[in-house]
C-alpha atoms as a PDB file:
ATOM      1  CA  UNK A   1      43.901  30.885 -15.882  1.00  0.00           C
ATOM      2  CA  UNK A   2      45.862  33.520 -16.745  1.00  0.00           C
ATOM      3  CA  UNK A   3      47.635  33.349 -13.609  1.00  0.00           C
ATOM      4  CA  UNK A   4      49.021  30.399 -14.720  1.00  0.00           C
ATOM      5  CA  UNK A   5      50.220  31.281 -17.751  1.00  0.00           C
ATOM      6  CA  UNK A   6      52.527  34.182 -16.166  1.00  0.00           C
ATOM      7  CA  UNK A   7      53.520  31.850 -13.430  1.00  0.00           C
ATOM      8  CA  UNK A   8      54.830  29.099 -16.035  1.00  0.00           C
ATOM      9  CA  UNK A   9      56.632  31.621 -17.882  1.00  0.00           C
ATOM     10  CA  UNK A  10      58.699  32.681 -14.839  1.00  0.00           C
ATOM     11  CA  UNK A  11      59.351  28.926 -13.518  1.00  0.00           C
ATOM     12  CA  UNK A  12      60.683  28.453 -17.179  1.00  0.00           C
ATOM     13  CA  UNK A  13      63.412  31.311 -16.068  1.00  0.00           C
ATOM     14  CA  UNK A  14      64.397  28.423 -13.608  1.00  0.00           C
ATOM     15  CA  UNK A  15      66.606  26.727 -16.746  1.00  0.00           C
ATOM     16  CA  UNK A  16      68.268  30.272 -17.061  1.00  0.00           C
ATOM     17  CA  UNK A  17      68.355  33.172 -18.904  1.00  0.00           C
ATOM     18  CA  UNK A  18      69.059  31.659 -22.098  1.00  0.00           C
ATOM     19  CA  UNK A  19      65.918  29.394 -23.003  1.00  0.00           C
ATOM     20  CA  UNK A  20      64.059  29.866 -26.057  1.00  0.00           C
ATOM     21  CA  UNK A  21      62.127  32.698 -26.340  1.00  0.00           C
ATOM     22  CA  UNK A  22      63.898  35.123 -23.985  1.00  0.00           C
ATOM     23  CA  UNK A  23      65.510  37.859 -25.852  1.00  0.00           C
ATOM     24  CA  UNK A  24      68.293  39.812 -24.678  1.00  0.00           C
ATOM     25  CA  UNK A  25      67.431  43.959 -24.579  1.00  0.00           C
ATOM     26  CA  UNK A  26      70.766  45.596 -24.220  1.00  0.00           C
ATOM     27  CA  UNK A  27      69.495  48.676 -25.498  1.00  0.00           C
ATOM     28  CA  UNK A  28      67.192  48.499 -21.961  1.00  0.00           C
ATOM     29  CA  UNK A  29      70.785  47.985 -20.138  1.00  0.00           C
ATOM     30  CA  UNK A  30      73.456  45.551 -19.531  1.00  0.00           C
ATOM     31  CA  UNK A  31      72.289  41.872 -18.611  1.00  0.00           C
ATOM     32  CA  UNK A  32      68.252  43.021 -19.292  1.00  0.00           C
ATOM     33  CA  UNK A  33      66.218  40.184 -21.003  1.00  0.00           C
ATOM     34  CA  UNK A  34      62.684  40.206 -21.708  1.00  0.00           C
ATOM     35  CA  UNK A  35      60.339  36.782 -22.063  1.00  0.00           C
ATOM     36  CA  UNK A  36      56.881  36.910 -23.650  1.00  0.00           C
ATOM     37  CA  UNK A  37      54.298  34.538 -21.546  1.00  0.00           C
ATOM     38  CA  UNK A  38      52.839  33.409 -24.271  1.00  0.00           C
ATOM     39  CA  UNK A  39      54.375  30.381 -24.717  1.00  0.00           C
ATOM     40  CA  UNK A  40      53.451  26.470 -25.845  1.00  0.00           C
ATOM     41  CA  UNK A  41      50.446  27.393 -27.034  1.00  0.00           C
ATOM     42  CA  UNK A  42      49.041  29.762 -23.784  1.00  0.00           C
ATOM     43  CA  UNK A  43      47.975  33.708 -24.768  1.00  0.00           C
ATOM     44  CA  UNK A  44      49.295  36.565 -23.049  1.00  0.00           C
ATOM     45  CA  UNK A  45      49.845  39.790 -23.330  1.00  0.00           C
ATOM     46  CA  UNK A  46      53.071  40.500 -20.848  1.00  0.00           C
ATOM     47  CA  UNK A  47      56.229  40.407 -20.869  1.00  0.00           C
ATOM     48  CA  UNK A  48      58.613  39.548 -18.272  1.00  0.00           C
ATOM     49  CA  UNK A  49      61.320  42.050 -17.476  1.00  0.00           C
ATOM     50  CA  UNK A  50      64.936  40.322 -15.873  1.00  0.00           C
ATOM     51  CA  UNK A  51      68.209  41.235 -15.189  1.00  0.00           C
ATOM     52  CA  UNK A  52      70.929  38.518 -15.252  1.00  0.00           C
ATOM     53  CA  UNK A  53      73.665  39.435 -12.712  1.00  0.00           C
ATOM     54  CA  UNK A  54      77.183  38.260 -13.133  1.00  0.00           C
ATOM     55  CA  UNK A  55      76.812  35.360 -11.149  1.00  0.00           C
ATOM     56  CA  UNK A  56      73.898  34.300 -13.175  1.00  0.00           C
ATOM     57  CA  UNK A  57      71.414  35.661 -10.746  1.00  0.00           C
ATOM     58  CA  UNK A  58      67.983  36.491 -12.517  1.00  0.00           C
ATOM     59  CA  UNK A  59      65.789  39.089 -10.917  1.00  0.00           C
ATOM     60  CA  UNK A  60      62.673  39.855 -12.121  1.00  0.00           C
ATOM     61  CA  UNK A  61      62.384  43.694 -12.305  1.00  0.00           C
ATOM     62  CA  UNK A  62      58.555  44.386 -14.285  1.00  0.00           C
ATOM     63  CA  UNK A  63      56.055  42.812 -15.689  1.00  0.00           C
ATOM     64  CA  UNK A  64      54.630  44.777 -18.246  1.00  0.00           C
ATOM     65  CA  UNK A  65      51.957  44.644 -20.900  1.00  0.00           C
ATOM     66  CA  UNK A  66      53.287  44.862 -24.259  1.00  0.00           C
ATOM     67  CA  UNK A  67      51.838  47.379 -25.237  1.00  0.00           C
ATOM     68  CA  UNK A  68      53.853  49.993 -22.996  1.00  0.00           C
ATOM     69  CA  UNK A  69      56.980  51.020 -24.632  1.00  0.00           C
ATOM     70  CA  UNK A  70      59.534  49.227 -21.981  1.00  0.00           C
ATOM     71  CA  UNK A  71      62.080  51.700 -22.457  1.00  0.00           C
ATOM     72  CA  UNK A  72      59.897  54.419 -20.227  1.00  0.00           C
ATOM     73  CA  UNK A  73      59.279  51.383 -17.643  1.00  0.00           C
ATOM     74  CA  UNK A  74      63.155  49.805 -16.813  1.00  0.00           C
ATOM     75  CA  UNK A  75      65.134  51.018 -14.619  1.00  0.00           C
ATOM     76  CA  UNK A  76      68.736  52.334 -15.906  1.00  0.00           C
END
């Protein structure tokens, strides 16, 4: 299930910000990162959209296809 796929790629967030695959998107803003759920092997076509706060807080601000251009869909 698709379903799945997105909701294993967010509890993979749980190990923080910096696990393989996430990317960091500074030109989207300070502390933005972006993970791809397809990972190990699942397809996808979304990406997760999160903002690490100073206290190493993630929030989870879009999930977007990627096919939309992410810089019209994150908030400044």
């Amino acid at each position: 299930m698709y379903t799945e796929t997105i909701a294993l790629a967010v509890a993979a967030l749980r190990d923080g910000p910096d696990i393989l695959g996430s990317t960091p998107r500074n030109d989207l803003g300070a502390g933005i990162r972006t993970l791809h759920v397809a990972r190990h092997g699942r397809k996808g076509r979304h990406f997760i959209v999160i903002n690490v706060s100073g206290d190493h807080t993630l929030d989870v601000l879009r999930l977007l296809h990627d096919s939309m251009e992410l810089t019209n869909h994150v908030p400044s």
